[in-house]
N, C-alpha and C. Protein backbone atom coordinates (compact mmCIF):
# COMPACT_ATOMS: atom_id res chain seq x y z
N UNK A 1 1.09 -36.08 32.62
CA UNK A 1 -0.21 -35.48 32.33
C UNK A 1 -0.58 -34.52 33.47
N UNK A 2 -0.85 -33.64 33.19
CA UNK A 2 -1.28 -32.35 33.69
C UNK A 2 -3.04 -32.17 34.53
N UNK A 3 -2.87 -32.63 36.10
CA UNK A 3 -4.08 -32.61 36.48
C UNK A 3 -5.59 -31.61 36.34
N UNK A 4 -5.87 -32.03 35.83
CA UNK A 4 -7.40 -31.06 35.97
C UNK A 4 -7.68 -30.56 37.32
N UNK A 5 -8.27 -28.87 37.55
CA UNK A 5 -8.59 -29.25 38.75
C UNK A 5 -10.01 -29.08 39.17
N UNK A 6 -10.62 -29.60 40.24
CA UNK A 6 -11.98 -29.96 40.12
C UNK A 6 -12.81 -28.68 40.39
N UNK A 7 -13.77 -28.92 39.50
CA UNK A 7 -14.74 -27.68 39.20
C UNK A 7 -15.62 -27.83 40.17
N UNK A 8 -15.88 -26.19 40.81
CA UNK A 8 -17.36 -26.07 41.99
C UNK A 8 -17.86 -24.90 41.50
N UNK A 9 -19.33 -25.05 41.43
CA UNK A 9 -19.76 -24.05 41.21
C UNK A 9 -20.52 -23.77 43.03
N UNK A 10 -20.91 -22.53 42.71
CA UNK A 10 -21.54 -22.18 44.62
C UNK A 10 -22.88 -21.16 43.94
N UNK A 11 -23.64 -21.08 44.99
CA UNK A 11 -25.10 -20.72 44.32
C UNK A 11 -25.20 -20.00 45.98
N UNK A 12 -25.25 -19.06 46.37
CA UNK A 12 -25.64 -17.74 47.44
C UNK A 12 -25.91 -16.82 47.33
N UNK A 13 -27.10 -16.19 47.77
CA UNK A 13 -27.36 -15.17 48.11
C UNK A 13 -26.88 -13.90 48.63
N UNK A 14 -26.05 -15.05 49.78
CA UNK A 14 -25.61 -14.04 51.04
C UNK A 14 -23.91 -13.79 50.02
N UNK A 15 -23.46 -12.52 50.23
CA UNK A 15 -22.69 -12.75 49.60
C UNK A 15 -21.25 -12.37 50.22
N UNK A 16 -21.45 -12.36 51.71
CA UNK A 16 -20.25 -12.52 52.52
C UNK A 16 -19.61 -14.15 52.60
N UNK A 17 -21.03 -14.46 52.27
CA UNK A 17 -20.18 -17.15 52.45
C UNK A 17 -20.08 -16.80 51.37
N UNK A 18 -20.50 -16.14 49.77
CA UNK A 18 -20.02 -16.58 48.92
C UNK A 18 -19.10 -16.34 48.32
N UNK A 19 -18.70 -15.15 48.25
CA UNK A 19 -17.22 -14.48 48.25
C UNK A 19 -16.36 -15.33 49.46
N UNK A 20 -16.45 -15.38 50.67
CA UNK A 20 -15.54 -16.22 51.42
C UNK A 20 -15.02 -17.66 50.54
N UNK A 21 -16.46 -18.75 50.56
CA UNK A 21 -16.31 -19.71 50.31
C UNK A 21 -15.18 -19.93 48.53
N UNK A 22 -15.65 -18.86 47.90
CA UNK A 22 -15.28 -18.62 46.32
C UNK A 22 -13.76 -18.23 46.77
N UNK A 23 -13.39 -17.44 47.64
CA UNK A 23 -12.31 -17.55 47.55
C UNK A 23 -11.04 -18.36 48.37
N UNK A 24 -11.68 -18.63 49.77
CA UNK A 24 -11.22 -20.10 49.97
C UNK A 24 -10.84 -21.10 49.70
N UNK A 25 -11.87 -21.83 48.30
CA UNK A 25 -11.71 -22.95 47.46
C UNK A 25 -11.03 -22.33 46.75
N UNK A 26 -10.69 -21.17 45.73
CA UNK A 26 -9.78 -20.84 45.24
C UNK A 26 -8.39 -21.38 45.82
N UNK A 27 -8.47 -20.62 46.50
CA UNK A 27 -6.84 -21.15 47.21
C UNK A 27 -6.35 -22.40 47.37
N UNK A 28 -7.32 -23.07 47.75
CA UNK A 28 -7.27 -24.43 47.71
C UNK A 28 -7.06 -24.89 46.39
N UNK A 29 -6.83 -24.51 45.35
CA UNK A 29 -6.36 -25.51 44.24
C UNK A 29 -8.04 -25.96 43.20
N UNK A 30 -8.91 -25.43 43.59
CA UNK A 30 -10.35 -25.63 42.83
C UNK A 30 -10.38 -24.33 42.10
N UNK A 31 -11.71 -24.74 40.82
CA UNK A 31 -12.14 -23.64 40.08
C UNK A 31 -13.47 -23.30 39.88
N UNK A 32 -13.49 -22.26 40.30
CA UNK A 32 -14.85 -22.37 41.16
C UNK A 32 -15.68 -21.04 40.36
N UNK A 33 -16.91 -20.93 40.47
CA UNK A 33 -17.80 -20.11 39.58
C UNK A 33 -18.79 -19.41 40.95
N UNK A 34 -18.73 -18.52 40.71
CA UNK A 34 -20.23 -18.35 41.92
C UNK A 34 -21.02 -17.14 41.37
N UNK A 35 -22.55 -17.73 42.26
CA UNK A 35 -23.68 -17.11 41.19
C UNK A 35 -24.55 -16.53 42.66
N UNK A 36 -25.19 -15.13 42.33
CA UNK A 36 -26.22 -15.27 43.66
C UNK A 36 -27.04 -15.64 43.70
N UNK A 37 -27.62 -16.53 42.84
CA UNK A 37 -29.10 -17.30 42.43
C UNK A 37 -29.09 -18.22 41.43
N UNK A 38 -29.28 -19.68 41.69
CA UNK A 38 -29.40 -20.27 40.59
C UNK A 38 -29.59 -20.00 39.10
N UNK A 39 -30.75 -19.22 39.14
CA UNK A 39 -31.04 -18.63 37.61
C UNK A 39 -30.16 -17.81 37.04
N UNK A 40 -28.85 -17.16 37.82
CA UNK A 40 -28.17 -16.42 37.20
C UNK A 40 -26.68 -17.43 36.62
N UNK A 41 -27.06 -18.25 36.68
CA UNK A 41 -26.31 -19.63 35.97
C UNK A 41 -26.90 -19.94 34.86
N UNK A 42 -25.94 -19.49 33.66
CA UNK A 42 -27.18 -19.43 32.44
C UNK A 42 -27.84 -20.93 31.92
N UNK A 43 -27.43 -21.68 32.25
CA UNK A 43 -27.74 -23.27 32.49
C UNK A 43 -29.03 -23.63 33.05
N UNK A 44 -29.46 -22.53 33.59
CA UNK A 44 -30.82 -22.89 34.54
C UNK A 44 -32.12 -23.11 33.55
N UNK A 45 -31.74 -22.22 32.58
CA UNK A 45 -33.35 -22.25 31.60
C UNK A 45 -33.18 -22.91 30.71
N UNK A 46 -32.43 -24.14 30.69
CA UNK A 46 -31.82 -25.14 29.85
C UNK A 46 -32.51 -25.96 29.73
N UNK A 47 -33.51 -26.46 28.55
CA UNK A 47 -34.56 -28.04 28.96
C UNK A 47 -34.05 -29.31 28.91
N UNK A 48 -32.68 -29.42 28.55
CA UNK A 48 -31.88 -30.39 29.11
C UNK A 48 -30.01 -29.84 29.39
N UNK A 49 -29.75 -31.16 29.86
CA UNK A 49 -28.02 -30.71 30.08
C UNK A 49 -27.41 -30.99 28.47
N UNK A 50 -26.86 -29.45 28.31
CA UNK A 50 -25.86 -29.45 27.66
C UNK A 50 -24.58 -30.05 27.50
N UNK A 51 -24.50 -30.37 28.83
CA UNK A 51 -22.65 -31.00 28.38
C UNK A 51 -22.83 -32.10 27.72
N UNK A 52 -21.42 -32.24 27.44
CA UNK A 52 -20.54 -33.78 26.65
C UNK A 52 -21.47 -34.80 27.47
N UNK A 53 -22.22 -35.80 27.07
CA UNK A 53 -22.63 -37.13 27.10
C UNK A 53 -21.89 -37.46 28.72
N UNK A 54 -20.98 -37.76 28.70
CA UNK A 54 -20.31 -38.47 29.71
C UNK A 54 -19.84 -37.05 30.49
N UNK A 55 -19.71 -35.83 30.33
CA UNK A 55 -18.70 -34.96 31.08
C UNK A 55 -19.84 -34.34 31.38
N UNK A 56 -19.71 -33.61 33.22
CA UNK A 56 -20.33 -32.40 33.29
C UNK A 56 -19.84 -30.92 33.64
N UNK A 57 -20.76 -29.74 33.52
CA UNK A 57 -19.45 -28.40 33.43
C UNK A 57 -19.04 -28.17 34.76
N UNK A 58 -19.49 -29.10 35.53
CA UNK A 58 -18.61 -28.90 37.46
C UNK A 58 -18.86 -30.13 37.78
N UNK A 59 -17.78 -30.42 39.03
CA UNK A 59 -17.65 -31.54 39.74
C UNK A 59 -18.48 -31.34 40.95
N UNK A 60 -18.59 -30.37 41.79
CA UNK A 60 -19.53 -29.96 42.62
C UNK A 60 -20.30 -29.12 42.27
N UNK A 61 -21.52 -28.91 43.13
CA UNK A 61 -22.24 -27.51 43.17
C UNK A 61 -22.66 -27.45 44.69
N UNK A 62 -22.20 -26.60 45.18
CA UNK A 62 -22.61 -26.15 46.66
C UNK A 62 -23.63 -25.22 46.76
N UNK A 63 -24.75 -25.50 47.25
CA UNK A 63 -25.94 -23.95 46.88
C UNK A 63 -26.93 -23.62 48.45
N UNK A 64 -27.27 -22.91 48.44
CA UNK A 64 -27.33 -22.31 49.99
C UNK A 64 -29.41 -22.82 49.57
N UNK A 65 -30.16 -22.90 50.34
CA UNK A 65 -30.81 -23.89 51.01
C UNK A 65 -31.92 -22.44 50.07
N UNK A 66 -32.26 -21.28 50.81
CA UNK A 66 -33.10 -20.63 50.62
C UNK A 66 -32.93 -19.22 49.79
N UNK A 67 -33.14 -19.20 48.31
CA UNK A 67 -32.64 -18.31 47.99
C UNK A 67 -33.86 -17.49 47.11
N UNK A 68 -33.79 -16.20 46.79
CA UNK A 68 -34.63 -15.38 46.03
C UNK A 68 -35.38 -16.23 44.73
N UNK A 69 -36.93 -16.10 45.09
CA UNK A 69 -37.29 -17.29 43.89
C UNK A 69 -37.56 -18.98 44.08
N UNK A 70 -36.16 -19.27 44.83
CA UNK A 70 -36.52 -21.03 44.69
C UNK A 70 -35.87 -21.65 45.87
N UNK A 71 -35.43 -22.74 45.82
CA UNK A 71 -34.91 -22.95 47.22
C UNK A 71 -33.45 -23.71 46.19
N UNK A 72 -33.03 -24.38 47.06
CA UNK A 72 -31.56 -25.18 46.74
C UNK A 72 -31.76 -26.36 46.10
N UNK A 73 -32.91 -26.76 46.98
CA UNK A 73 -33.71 -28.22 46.75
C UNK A 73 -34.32 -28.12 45.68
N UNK A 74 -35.21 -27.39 45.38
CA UNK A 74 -35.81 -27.07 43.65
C UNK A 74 -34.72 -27.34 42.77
N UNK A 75 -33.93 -26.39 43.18
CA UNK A 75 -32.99 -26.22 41.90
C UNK A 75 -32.05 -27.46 42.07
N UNK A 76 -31.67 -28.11 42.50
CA UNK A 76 -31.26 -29.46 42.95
C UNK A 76 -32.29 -30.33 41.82
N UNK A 77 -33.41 -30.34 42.02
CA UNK A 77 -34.07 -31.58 41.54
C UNK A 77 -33.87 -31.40 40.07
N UNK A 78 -34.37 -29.70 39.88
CA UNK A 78 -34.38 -29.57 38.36
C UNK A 78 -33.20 -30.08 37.85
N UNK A 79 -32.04 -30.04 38.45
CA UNK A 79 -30.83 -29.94 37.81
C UNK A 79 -31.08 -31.54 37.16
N UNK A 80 -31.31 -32.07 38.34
CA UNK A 80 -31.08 -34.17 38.10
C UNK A 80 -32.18 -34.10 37.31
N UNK A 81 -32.95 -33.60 37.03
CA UNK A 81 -34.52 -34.56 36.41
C UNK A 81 -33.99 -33.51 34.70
N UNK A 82 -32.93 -32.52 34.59
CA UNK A 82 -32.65 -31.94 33.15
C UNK A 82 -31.37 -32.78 33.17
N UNK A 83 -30.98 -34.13 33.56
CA UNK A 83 -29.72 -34.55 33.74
C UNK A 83 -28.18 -34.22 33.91
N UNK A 84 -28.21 -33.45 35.20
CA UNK A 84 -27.07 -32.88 34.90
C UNK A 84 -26.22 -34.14 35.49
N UNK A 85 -25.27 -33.53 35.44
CA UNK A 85 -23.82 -34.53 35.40
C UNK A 85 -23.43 -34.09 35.98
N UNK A 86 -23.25 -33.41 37.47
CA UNK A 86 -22.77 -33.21 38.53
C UNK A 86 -22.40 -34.16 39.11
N UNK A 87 -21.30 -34.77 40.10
CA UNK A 87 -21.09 -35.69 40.87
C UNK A 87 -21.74 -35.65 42.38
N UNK A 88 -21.14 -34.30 42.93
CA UNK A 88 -21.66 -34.57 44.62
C UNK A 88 -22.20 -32.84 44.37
N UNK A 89 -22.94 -32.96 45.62
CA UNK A 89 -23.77 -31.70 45.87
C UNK A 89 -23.57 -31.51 47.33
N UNK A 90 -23.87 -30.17 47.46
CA UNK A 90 -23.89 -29.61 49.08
C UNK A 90 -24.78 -28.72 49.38
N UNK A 91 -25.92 -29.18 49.99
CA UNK A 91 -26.82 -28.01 50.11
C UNK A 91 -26.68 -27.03 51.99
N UNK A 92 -26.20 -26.02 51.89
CA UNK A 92 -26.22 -25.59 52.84
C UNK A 92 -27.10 -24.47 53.79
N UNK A 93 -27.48 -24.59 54.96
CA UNK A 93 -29.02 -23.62 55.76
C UNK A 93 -28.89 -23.14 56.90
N UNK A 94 -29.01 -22.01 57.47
CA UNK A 94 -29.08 -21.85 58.60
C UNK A 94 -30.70 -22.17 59.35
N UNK A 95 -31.52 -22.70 58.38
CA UNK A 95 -32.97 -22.43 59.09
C UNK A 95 -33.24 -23.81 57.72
N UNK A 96 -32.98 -24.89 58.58
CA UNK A 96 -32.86 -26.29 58.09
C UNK A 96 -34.84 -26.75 58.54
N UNK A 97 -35.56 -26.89 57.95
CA UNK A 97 -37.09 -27.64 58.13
C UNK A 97 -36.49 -28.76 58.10
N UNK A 98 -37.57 -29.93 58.82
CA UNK A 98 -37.31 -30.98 58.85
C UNK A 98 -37.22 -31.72 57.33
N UNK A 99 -38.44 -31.02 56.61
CA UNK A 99 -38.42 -31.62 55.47
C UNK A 99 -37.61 -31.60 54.08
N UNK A 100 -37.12 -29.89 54.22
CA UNK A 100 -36.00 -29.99 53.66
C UNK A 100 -34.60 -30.77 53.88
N UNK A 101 -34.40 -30.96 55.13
CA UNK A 101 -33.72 -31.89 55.30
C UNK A 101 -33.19 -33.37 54.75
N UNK A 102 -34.42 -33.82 55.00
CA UNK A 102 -34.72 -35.21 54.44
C UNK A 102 -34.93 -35.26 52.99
N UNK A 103 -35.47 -34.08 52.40
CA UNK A 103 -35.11 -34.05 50.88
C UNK A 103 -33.89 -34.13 50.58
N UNK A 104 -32.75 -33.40 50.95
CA UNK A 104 -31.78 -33.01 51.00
C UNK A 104 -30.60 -34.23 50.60
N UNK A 105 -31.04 -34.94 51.63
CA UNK A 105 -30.34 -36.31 52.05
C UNK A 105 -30.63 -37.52 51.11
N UNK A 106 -32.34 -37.22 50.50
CA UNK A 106 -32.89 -38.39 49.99
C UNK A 106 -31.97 -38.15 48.48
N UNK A 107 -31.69 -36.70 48.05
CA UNK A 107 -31.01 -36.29 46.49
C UNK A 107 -29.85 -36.59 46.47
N UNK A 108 -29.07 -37.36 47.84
CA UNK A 108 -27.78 -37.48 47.85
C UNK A 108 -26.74 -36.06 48.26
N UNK A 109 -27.19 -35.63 49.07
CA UNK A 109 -26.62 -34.24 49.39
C UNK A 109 -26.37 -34.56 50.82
N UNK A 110 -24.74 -33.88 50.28
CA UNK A 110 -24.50 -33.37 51.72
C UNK A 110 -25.09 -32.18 52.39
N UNK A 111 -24.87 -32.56 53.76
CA UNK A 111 -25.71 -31.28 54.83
C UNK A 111 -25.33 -30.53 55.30
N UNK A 112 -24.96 -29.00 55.62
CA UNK A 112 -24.22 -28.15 55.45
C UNK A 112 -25.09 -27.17 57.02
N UNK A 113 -25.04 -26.99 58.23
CA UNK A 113 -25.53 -26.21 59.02
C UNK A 113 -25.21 -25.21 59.31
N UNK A 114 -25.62 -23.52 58.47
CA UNK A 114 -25.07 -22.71 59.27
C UNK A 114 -25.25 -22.09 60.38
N UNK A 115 -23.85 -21.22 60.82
CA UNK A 115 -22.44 -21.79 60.59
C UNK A 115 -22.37 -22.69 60.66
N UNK A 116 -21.17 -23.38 59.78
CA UNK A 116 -20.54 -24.42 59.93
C UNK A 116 -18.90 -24.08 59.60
N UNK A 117 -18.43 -25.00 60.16
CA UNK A 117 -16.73 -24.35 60.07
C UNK A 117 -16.16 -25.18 58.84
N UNK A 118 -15.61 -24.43 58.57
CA UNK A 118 -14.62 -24.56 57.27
C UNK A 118 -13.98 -25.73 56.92
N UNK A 119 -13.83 -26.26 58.22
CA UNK A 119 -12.72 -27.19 58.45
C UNK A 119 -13.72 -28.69 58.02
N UNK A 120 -14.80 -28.34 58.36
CA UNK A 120 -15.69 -30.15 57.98
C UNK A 120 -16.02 -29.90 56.26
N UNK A 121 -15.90 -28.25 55.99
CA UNK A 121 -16.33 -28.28 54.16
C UNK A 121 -15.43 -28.84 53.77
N UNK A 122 -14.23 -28.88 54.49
CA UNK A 122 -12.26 -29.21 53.59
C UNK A 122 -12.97 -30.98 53.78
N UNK A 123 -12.92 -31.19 54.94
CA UNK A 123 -13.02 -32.67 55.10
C UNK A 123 -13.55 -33.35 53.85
N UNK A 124 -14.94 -32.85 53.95
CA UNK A 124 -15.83 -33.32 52.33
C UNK A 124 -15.40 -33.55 51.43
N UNK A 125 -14.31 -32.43 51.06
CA UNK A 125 -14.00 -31.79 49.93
C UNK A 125 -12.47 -32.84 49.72
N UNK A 126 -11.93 -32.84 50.52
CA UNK A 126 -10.79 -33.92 50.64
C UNK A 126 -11.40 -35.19 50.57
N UNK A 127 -11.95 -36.00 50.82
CA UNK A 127 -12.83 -36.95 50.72
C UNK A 127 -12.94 -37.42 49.20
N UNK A 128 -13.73 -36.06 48.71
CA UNK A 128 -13.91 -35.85 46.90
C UNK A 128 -13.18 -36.13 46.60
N UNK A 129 -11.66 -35.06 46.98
CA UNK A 129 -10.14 -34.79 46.09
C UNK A 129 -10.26 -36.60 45.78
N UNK A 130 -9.95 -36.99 46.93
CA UNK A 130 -9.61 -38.39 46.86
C UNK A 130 -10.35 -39.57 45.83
N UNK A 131 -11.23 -39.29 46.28
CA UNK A 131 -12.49 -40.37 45.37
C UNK A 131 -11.95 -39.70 43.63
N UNK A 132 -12.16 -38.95 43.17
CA UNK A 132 -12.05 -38.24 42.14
C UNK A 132 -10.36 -38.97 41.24
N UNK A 133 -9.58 -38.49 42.55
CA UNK A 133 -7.86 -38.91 41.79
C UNK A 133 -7.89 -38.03 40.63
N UNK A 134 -7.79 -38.37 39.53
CA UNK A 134 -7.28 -37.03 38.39
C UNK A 134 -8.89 -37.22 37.49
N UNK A 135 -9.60 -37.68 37.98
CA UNK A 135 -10.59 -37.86 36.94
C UNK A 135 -11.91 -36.83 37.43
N UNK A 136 -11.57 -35.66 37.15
CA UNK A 136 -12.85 -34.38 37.44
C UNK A 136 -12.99 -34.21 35.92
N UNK A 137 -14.45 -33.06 36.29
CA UNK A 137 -14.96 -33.00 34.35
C UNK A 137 -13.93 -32.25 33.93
N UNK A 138 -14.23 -32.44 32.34
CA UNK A 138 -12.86 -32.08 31.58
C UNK A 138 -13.43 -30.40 31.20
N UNK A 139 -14.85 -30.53 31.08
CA UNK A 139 -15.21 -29.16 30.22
C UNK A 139 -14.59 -27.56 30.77
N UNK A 140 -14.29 -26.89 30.66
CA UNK A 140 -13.53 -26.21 30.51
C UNK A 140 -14.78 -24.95 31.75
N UNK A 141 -14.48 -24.42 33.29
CA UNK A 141 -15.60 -23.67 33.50
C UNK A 141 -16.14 -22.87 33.28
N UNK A 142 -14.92 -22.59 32.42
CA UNK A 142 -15.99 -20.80 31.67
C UNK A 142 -17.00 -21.27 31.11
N UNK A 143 -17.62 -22.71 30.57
CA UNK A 143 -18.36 -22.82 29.71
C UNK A 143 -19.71 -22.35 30.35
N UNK A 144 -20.04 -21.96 31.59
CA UNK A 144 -21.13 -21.37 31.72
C UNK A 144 -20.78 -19.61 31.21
N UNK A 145 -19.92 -19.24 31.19
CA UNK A 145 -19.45 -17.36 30.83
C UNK A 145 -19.75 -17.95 28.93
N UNK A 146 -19.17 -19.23 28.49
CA UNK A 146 -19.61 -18.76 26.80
C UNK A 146 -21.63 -18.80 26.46
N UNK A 147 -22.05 -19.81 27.43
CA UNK A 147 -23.52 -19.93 27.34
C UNK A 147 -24.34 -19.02 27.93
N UNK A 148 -23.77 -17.72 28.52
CA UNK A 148 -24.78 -16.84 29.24
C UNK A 148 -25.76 -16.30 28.30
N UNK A 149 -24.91 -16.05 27.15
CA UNK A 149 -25.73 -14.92 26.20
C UNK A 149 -27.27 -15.73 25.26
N UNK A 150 -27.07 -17.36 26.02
CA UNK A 150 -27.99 -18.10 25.19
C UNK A 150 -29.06 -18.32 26.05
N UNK A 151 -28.87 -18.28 27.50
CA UNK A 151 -30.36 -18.43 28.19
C UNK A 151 -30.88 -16.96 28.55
N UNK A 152 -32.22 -17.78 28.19
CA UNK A 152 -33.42 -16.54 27.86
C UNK A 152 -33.87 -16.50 29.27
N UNK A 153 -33.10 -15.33 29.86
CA UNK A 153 -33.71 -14.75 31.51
C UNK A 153 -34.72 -14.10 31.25
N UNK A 154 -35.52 -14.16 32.59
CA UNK A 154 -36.95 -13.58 32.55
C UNK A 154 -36.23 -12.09 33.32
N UNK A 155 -36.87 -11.54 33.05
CA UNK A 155 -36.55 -10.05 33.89
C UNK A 155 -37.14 -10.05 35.70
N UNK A 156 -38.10 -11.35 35.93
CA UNK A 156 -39.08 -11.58 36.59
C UNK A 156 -39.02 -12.87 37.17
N UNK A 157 -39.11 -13.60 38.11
CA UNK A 157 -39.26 -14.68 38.78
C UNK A 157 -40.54 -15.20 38.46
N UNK A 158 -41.30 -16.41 38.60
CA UNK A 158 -42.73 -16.50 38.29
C UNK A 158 -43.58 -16.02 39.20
N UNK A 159 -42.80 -15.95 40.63
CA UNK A 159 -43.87 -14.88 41.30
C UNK A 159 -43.65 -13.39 41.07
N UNK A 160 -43.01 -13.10 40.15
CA UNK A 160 -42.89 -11.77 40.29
C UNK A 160 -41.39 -10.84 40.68
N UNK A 161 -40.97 -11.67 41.31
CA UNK A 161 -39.62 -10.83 42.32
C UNK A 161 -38.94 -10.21 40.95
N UNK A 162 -38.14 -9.24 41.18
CA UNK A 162 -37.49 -9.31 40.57
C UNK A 162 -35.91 -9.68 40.43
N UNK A 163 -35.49 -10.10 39.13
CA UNK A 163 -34.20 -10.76 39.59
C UNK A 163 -32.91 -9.90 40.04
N UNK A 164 -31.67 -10.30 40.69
CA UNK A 164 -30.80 -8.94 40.87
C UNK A 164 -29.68 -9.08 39.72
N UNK A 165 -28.86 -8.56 39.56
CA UNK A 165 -27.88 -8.64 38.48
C UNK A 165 -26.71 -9.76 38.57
N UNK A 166 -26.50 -10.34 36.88
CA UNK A 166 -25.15 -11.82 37.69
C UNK A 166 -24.30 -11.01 37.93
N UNK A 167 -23.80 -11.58 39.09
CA UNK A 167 -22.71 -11.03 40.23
C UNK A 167 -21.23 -11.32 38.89
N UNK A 168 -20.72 -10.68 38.50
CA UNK A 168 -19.05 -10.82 37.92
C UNK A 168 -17.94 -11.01 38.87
């Protein structure tokens, strides 16, 4: 049987870590999706999780702490309280509040300081490989590329910002 390999999605702004990180884990044997803003994950305006009952459409989601619109932590909660089926999370910051912090930690997230070197993301991430063994979600990751055309983006953030274009 033919291993699956484990799905990450990454959520940045900045888009020198996210192109790095996207293609890093690439190499590494992951399949990985990256977005520069939560909302540009068409999943976001979802009032519940779509996936299979038991499966979700990534094994990770790594998402950077402070981004256009919302924070990591928002979009973190929304995700669990619309049930997603994510396994582990990584929220990562260079300008860490105390309280985000401790949110951070209380959602079951790992803590991510930038910089941080590469070498403690592998650690994590090997850690996962391991815990995981051949059992990552099965759903297929494009399934956020077939659901784009179904969430209804605002042109607009609720304060106003406006949004930038999904990164391809």
């Amino acid at each position: 049987r033919m291993k699956m390999p484990i799905k990450i999605l990454i959520f940045d702004d900045d888009e020198l870590i996210r192109m790095t990180l996207t293609n890093f884990l690439k190499q590494e044997g992951y399949e990985v999706a990256s977005f520069n803003q939560p909302d540009h994950c068409p999943l976001y305006y979802s009032n519940a999780c779509t996936c299979h009952k038991d499966e979700g459409c990534a094994d990770i989601i790594i998402t950077d702490l402070n981004m256009p619109g919302t924070t990591g932590i928002n979009f973190i909660e929304k995700q669990l309280r619309q049930g997603c089926k994510v396994k582990k999370i990584a929220v990562m910051s260079g300008d860490w509040g105390d309280s985000g912090l401790v949110r951070a930690k209380e959602l079951g997230c790992m803590v991510f300081k930038k910089p941080f070197s590469i070498i403690d993301m592998t650690k994590w991430l090997d850690g996962i490989r391991k815990e995981f063994q051949d059992k990552p979600a099965t759903l297929p990751l494009n399934f956020c590329e077939q659901h784009k055309d179904k969430a209804s983006k605002p042109q607009t953030t609720t304060s106003g910002i406006p949004l930038f274009k999904p990164v391809k």
